[in-house]
N, C-alpha and C. Protein backbone atom coordinates (compact mmCIF):
# COMPACT_ATOMS: atom_id res chain seq x y z
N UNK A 1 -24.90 31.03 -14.14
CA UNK A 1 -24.59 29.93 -13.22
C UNK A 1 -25.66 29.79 -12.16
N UNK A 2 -26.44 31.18 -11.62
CA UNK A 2 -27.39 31.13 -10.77
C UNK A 2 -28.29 30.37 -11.09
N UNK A 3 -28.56 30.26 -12.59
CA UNK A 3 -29.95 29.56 -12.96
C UNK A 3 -29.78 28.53 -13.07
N UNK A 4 -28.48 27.75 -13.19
CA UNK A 4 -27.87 26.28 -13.67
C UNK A 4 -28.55 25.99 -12.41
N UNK A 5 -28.15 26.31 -10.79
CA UNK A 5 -28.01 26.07 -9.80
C UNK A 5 -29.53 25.85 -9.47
N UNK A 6 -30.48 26.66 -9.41
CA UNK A 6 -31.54 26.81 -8.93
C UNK A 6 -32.39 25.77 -9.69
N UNK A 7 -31.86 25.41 -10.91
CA UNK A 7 -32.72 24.38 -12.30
C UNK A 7 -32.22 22.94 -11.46
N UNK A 8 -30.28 22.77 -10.71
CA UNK A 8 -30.27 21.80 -10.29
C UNK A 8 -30.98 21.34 -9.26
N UNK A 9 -31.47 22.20 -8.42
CA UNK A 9 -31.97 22.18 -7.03
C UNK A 9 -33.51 21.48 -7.15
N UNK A 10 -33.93 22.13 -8.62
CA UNK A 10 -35.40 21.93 -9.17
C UNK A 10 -35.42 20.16 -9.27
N UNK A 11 -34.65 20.35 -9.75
CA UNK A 11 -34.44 19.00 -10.50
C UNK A 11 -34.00 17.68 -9.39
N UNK A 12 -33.34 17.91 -8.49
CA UNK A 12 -33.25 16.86 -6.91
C UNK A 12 -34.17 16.81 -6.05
N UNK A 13 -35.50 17.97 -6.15
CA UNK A 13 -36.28 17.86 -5.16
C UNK A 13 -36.84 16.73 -4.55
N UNK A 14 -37.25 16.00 -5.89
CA UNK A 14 -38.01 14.49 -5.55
C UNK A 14 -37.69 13.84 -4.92
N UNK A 15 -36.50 13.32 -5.13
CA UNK A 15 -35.16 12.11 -4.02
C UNK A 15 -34.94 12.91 -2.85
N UNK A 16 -34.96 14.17 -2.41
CA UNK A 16 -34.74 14.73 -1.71
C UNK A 16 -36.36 14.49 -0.77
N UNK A 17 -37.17 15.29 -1.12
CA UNK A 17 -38.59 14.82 -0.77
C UNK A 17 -38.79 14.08 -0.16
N UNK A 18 -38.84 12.76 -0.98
CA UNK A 18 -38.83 11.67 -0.62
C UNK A 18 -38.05 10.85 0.98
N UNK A 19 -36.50 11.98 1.19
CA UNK A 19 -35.90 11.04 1.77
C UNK A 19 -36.18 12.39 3.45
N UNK A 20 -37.11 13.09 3.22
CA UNK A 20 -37.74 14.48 4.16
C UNK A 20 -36.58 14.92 4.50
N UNK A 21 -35.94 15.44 3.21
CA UNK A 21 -34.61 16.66 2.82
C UNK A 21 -34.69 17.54 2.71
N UNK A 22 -34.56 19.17 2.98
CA UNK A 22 -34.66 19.91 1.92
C UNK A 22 -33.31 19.92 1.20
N UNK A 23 -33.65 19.72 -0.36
CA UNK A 23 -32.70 20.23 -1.40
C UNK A 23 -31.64 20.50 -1.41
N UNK A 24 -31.52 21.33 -0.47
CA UNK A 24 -30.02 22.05 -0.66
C UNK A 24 -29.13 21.04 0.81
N UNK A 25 -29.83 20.26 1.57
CA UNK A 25 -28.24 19.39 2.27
C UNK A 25 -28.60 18.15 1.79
N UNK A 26 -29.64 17.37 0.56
CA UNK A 26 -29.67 16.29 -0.32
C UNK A 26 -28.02 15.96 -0.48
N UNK A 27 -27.78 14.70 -0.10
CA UNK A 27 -26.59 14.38 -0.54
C UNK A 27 -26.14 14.74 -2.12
N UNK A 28 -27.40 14.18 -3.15
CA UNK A 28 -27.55 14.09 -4.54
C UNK A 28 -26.85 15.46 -4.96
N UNK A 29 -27.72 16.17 -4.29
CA UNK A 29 -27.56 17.93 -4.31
C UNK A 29 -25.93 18.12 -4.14
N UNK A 30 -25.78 18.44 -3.16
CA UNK A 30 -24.72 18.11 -2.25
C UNK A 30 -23.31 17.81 -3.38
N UNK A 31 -23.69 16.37 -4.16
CA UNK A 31 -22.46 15.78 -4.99
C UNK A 31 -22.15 17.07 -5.76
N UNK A 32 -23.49 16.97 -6.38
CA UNK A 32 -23.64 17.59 -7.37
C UNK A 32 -23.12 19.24 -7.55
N UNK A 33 -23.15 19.73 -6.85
CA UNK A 33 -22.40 21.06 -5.88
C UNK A 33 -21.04 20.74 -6.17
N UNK A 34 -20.81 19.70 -5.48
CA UNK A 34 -19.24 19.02 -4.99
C UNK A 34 -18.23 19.06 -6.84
N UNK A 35 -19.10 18.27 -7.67
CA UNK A 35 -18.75 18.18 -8.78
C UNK A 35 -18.33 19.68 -9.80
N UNK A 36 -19.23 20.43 -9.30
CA UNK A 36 -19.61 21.54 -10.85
C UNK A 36 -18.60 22.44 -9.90
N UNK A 37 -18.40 22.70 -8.93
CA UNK A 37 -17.57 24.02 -7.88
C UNK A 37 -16.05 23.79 -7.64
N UNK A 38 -15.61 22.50 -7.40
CA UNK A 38 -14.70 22.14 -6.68
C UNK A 38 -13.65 22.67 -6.87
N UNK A 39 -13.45 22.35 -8.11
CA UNK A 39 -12.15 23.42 -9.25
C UNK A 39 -11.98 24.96 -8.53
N UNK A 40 -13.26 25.47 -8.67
CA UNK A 40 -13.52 27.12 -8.64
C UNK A 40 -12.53 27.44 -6.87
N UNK A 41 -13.63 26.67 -6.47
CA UNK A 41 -13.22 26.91 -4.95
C UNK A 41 -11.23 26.15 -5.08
N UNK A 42 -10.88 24.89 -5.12
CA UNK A 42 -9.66 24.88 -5.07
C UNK A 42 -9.00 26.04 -5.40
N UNK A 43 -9.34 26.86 -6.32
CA UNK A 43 -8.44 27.87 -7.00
C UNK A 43 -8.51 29.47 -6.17
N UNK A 44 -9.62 29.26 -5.60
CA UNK A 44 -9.86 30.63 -4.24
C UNK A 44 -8.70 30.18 -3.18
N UNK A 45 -8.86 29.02 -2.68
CA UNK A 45 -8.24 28.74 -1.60
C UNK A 45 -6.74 28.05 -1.92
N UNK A 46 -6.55 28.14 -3.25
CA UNK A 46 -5.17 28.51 -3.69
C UNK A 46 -4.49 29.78 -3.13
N UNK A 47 -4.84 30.69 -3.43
CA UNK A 47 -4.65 32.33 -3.65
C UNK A 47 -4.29 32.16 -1.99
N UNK A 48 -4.73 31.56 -1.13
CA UNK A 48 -4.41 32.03 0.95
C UNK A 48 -3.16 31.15 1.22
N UNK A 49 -3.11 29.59 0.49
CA UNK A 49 -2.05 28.76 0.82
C UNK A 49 -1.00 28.46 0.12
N UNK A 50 0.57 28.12 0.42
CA UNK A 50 1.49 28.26 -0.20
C UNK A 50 1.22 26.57 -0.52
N UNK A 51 1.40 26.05 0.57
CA UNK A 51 1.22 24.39 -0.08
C UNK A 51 -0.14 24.10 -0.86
N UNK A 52 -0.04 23.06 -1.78
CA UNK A 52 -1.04 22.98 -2.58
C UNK A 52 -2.04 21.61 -1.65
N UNK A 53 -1.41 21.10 -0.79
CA UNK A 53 -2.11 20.09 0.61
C UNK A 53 -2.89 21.24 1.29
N UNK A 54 -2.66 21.95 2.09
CA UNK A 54 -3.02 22.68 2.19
C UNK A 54 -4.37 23.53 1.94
N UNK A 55 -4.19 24.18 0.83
CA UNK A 55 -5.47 24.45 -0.26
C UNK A 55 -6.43 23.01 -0.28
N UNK A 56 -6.04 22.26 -0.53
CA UNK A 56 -6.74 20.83 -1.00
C UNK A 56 -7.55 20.86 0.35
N UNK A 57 -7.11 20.94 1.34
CA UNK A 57 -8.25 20.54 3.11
C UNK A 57 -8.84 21.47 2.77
N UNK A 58 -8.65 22.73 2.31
CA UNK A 58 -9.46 23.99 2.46
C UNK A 58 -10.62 23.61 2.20
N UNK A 59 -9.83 23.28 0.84
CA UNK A 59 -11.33 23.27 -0.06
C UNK A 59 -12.23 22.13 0.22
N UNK A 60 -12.01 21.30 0.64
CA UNK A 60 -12.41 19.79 0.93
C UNK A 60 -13.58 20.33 2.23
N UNK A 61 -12.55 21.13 2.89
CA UNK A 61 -13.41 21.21 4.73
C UNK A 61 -14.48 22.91 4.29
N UNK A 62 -14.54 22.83 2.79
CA UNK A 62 -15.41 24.29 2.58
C UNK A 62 -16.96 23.32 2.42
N UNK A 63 -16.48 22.26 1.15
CA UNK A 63 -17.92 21.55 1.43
C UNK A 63 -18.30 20.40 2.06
N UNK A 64 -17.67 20.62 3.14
CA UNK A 64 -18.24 19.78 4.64
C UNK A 64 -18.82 20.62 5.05
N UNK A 65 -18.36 22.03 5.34
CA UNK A 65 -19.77 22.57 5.86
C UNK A 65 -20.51 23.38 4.96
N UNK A 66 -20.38 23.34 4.16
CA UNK A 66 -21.41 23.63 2.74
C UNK A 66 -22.97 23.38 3.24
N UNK A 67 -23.05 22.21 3.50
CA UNK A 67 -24.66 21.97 3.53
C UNK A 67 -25.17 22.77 4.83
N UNK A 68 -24.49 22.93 6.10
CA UNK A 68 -24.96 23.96 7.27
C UNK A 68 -25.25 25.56 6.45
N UNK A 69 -23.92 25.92 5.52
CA UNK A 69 -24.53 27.31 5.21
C UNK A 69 -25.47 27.52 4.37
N UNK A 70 -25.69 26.25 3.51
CA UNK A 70 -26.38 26.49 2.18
C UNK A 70 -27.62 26.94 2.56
N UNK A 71 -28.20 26.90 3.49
CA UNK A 71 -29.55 27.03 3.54
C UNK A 71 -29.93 28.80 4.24
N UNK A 72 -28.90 29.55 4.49
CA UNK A 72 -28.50 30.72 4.72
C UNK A 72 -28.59 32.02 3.64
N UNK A 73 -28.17 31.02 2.11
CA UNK A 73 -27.52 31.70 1.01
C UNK A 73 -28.88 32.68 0.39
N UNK A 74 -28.35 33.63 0.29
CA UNK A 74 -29.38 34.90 -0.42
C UNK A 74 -29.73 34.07 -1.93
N UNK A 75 -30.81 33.48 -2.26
CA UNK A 75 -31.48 33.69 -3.65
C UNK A 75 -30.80 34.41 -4.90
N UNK A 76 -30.64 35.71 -4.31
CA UNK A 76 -30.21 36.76 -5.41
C UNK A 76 -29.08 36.95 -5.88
N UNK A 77 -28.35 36.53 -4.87
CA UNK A 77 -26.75 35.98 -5.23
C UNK A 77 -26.57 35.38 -6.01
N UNK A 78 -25.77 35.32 -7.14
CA UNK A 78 -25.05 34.21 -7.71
C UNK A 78 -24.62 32.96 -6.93
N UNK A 79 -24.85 31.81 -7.48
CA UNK A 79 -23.70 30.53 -6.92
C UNK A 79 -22.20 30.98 -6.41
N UNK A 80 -21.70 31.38 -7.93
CA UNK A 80 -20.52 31.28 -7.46
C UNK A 80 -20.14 32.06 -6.86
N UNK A 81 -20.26 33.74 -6.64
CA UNK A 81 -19.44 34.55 -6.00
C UNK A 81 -19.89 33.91 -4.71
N UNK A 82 -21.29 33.78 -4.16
CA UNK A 82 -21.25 33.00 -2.79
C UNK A 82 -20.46 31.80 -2.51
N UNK A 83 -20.45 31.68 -3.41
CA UNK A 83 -19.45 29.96 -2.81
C UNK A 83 -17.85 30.34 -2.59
N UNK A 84 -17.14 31.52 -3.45
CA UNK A 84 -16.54 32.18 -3.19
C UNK A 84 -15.98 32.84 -2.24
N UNK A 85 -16.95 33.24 -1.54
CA UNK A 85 -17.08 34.06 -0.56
C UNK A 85 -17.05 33.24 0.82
N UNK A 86 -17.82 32.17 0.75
CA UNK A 86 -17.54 31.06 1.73
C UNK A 86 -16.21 30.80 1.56
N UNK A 87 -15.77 30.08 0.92
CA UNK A 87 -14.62 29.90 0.46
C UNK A 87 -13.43 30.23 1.21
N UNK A 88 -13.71 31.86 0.63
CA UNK A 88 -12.42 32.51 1.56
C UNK A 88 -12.70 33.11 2.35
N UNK A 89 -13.92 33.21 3.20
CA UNK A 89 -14.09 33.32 4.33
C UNK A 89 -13.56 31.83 5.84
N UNK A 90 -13.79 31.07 4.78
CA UNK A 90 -13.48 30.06 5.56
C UNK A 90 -11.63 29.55 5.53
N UNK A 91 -10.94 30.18 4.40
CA UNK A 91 -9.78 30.00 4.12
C UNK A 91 -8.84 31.06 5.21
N UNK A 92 -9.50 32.23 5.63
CA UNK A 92 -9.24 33.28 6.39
C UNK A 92 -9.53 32.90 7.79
N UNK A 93 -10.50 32.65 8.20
CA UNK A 93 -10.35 31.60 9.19
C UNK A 93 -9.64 30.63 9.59
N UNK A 94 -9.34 29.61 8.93
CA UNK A 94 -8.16 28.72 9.41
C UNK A 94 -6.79 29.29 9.31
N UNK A 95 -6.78 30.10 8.56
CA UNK A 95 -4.80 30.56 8.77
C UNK A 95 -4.97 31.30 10.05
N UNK A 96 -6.30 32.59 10.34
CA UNK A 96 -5.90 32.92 11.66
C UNK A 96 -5.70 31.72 12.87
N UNK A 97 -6.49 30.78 12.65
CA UNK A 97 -6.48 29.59 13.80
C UNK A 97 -4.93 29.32 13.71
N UNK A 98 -4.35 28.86 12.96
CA UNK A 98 -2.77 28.65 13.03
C UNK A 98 -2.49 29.69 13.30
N UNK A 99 -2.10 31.24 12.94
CA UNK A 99 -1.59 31.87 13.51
C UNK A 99 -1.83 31.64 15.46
N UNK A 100 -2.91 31.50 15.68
CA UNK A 100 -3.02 31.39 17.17
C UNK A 100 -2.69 30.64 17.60
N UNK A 101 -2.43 29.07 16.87
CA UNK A 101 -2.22 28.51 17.48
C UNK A 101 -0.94 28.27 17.60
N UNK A 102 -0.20 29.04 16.64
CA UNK A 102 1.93 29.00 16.27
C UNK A 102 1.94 30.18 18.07
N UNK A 103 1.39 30.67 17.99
CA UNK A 103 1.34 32.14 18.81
C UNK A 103 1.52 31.57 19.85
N UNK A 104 0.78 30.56 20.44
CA UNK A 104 0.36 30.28 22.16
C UNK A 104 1.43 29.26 22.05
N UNK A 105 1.75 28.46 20.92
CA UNK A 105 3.24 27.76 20.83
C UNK A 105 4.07 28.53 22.03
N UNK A 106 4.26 29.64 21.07
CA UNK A 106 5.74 30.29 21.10
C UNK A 106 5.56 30.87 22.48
N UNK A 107 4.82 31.43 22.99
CA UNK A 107 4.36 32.58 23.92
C UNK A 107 4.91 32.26 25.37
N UNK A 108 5.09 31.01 25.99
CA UNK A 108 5.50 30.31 27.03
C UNK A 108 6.93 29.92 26.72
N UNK A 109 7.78 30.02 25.81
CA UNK A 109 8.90 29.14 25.20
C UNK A 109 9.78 30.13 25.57
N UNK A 110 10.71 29.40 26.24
CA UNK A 110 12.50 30.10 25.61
C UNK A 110 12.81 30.10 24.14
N UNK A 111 13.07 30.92 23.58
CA UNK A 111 12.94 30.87 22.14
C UNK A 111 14.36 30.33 21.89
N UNK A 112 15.39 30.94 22.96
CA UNK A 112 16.90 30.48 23.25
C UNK A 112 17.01 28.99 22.99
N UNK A 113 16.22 28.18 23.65
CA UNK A 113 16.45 26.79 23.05
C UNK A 113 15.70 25.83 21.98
N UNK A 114 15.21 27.21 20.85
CA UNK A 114 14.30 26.81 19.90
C UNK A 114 15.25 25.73 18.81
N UNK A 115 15.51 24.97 18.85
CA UNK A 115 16.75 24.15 17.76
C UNK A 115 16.34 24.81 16.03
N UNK A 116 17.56 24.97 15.39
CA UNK A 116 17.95 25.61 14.45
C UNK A 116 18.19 24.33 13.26
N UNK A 117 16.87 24.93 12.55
CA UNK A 117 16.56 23.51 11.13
C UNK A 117 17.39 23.52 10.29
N UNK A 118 18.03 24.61 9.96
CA UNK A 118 19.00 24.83 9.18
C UNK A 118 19.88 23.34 9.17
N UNK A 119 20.69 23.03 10.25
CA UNK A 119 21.46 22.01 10.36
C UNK A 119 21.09 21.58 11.63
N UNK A 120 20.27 20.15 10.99
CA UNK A 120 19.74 19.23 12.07
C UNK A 120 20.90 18.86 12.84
N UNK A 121 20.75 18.62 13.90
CA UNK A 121 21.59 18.11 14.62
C UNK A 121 21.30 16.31 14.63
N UNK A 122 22.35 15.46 15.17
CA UNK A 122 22.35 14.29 15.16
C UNK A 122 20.89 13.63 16.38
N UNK A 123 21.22 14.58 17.43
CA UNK A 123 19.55 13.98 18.22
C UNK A 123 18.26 14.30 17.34
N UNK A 124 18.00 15.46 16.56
CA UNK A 124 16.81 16.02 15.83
C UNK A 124 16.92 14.85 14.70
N UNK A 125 17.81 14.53 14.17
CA UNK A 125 17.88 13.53 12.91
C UNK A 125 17.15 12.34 13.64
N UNK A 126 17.50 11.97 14.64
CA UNK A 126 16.70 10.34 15.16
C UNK A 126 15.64 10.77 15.72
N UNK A 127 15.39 11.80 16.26
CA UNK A 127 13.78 12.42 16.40
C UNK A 127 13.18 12.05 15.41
N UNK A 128 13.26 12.81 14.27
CA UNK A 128 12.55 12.80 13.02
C UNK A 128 12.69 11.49 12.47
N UNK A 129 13.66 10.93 12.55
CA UNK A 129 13.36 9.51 12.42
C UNK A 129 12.13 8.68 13.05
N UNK A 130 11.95 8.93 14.49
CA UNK A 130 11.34 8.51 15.05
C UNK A 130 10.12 8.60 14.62
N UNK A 131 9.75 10.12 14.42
CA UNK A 131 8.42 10.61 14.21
C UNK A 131 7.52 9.91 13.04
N UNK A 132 9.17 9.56 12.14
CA UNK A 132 8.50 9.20 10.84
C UNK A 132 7.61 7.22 10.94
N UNK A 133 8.93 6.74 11.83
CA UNK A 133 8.08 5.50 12.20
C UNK A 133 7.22 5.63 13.07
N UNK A 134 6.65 6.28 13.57
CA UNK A 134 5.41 6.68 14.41
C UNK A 134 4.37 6.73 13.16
N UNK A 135 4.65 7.53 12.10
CA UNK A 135 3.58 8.01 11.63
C UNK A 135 3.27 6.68 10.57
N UNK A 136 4.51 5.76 10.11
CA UNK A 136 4.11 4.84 9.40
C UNK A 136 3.15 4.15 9.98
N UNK A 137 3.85 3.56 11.57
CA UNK A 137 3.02 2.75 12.43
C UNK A 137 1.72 3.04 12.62
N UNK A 138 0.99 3.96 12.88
CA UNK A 138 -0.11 4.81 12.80
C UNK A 138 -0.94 4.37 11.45
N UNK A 139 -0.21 4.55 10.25
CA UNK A 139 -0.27 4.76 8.80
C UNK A 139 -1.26 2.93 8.87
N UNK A 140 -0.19 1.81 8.69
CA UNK A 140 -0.61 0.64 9.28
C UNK A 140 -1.78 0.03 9.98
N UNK A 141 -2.23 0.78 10.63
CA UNK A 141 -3.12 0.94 11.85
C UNK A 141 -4.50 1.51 11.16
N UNK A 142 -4.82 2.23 10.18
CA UNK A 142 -6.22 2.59 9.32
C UNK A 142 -6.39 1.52 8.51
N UNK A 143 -7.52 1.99 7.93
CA UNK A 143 -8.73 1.45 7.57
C UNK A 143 -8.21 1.36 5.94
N UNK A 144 -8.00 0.12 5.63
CA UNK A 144 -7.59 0.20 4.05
C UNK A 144 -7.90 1.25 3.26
N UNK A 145 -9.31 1.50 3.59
CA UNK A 145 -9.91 2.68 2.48
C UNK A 145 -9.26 3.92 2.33
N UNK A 146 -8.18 4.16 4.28
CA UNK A 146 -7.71 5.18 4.24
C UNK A 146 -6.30 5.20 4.01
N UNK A 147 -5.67 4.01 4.17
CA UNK A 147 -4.37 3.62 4.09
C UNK A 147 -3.71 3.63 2.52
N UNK A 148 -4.27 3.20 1.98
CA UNK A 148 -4.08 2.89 0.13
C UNK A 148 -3.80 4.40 -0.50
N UNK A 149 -5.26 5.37 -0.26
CA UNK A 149 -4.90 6.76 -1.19
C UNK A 149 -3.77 7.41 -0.25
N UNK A 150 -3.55 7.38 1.05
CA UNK A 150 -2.47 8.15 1.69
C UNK A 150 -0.92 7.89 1.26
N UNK A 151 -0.98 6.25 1.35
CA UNK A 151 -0.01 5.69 0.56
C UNK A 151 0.60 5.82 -0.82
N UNK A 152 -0.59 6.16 -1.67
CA UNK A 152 -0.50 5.99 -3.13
C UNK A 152 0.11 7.93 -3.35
N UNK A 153 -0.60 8.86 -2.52
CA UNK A 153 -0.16 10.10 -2.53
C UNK A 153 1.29 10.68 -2.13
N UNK A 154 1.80 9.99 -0.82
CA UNK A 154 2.72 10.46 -0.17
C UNK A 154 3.40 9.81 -0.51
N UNK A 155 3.70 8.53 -0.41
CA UNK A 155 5.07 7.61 -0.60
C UNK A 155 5.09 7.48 -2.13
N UNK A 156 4.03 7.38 -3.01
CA UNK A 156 4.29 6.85 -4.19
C UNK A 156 4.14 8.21 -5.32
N UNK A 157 4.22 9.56 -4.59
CA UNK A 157 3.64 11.03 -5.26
C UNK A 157 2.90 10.91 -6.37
N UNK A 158 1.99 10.17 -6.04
CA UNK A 158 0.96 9.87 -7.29
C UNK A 158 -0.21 11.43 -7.31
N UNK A 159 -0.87 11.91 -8.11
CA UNK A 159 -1.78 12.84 -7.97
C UNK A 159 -3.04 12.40 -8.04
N UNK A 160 -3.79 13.33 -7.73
CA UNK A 160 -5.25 12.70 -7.37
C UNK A 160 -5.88 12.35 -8.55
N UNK A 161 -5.54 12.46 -9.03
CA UNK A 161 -6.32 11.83 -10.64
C UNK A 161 -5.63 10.32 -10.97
N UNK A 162 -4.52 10.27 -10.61
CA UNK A 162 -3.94 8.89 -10.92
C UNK A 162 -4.56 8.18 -9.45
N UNK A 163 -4.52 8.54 -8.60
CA UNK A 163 -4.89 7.81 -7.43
C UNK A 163 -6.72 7.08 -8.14
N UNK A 164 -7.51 8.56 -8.28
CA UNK A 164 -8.55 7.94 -8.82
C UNK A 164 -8.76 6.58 -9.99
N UNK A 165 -7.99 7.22 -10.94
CA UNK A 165 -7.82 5.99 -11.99
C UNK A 165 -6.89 4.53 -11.41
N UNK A 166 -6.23 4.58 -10.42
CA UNK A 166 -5.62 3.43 -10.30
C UNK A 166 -6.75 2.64 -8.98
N UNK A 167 -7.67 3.60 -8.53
CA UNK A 167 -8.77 2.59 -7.84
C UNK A 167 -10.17 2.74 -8.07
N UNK A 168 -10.14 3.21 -9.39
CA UNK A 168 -11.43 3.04 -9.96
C UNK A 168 -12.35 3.95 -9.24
N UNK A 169 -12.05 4.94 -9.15
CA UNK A 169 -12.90 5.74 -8.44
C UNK A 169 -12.93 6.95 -8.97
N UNK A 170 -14.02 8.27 -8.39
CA UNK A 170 -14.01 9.66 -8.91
C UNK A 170 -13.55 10.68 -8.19
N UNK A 171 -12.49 11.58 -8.63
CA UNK A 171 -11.79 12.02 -8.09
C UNK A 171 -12.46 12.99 -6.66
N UNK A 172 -13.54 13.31 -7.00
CA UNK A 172 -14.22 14.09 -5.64
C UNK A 172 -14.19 13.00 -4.81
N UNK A 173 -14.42 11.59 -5.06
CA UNK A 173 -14.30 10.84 -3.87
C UNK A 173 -12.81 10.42 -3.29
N UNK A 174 -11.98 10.45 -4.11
CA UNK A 174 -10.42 10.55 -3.72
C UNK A 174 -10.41 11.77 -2.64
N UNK A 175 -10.65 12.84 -3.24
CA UNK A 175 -10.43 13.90 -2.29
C UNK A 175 -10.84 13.87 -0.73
N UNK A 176 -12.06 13.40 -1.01
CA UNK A 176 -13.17 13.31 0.61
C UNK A 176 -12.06 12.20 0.97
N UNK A 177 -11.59 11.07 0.29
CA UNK A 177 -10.74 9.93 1.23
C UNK A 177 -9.90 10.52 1.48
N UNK A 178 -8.82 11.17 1.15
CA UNK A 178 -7.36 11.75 1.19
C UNK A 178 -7.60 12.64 2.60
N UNK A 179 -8.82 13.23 2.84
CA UNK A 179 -8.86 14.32 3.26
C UNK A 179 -9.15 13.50 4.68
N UNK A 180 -10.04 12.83 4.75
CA UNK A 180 -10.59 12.14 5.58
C UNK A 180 -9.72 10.91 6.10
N UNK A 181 -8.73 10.48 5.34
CA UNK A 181 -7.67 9.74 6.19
C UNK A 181 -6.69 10.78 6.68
N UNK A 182 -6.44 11.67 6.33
CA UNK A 182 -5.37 12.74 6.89
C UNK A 182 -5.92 13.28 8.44
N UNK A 183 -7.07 13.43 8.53
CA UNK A 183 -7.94 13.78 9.85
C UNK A 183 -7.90 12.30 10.80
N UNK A 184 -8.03 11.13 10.32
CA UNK A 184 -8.04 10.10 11.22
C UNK A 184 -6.67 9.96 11.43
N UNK A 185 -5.39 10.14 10.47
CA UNK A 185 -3.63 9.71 11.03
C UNK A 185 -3.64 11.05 12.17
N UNK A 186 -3.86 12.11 11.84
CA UNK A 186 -4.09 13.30 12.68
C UNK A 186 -4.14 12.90 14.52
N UNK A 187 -5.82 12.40 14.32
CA UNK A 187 -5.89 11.78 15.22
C UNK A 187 -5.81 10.97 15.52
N UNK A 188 -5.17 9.96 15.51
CA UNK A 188 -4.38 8.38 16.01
C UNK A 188 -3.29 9.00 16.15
N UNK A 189 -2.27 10.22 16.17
CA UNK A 189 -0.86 10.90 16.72
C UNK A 189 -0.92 11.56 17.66
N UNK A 190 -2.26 12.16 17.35
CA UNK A 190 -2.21 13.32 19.10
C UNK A 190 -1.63 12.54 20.39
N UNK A 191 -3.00 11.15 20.62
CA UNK A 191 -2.84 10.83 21.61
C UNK A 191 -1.16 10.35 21.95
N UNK A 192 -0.47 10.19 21.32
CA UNK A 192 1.34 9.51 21.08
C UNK A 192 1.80 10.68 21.27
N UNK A 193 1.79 11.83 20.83
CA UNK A 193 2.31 12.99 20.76
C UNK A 193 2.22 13.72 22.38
N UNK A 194 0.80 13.60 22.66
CA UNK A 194 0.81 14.36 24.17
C UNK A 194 1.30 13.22 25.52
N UNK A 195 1.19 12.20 25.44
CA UNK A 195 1.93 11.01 26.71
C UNK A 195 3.23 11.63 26.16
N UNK A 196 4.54 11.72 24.68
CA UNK A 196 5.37 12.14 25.19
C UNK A 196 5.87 13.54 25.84
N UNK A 197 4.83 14.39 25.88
CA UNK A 197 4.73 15.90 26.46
C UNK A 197 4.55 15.69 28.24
């Protein structure tokens, strides 16, 4: 696989060259990475997350910053165990960030008036009601490009392969959208979320 890698790298220099790249953060490069790994890595950053959403950002937010480390990577290494290794280095990282950030939650809280999910109560039911037309309204509010695959995933539980085939597209680019409208509804809620805090 090392040599596949180093033959691909050979082989993008020109467009890369050309556009005063080096190679390895070439978008071309870059896809091309995106294409032959994606699987491998989803399936590392399977193994840390119980939800399969979850895993999916992992892996999505491993080659966003892919092109910062790539240029770091030992030669002698294999591709994949390094990409691997990123992988779940970076998968180990974000669960501790949630852990810290469930932590500093809790840390200030009466835990005494933590409400009990088990059986919603009738105010928590119109909460969550609420929340949910918040998030449609929000939903509404993006950028078609991002509104359609969020739509087509969540409300219509379509999978990313049908999402791709029903808009003509390739599924690595489904992913970067899915992933990348989930970060913009993200942020279009904070600001709603902290005025009611």
């Amino acid at each position: 696989m090392a040599t596949r890698t180093t033959v691909m790298f050979m082989e993008e220099t020109t467009p890369c060259v050309a556009l005063n790249q080096p190679p390895q953060t070439c978008p071309e490069v870059l896809s091309t990475i995106y294409a032959d790994h994606y699987p491998h890595v989803l399936r590392v950053c399977r193994r840390f997350f119980r939800q399969p959403e979850d895993a999916e950002d992992a892996a999505a937010e491993v080659f966003l910053k892919l092109h910062r480390v790539l240029e770091t990577r030992d030669e002698a290494v294999p591709f994949r165990p390094w990409v691997s290794q990123v992988a779940g280095r970076h998968c180990i990282d974000k669960l501790r960030r949630g852990k810290r950030e469930k932590g500093s939650r809790v840390d200030g809280a009466d835990l005494s008036e933590v409400p009990d999910d088990s059986t919603p109560s009738p105010l928590s039911q119109v909460l969550r009601r609420e929340e949910r037309l918040e998030v449609r309204e929000q939903l509404t509010r993006l950028p078609k490009k991002y509104k359609v695959p969020l739509v087509l995933r969540y409300y219509k539980q379509m999978s990313y392969s049908e999402i791709a085939r029903a808009l003509k597209s390739r599924l690595p680019a489904v992913r970067m959208m899915i992933f990348h409208a989930k970060e913009q509804l993200r942020q279009n809620l904070r600001p709603e979320q902290s005025a009611k805090n």
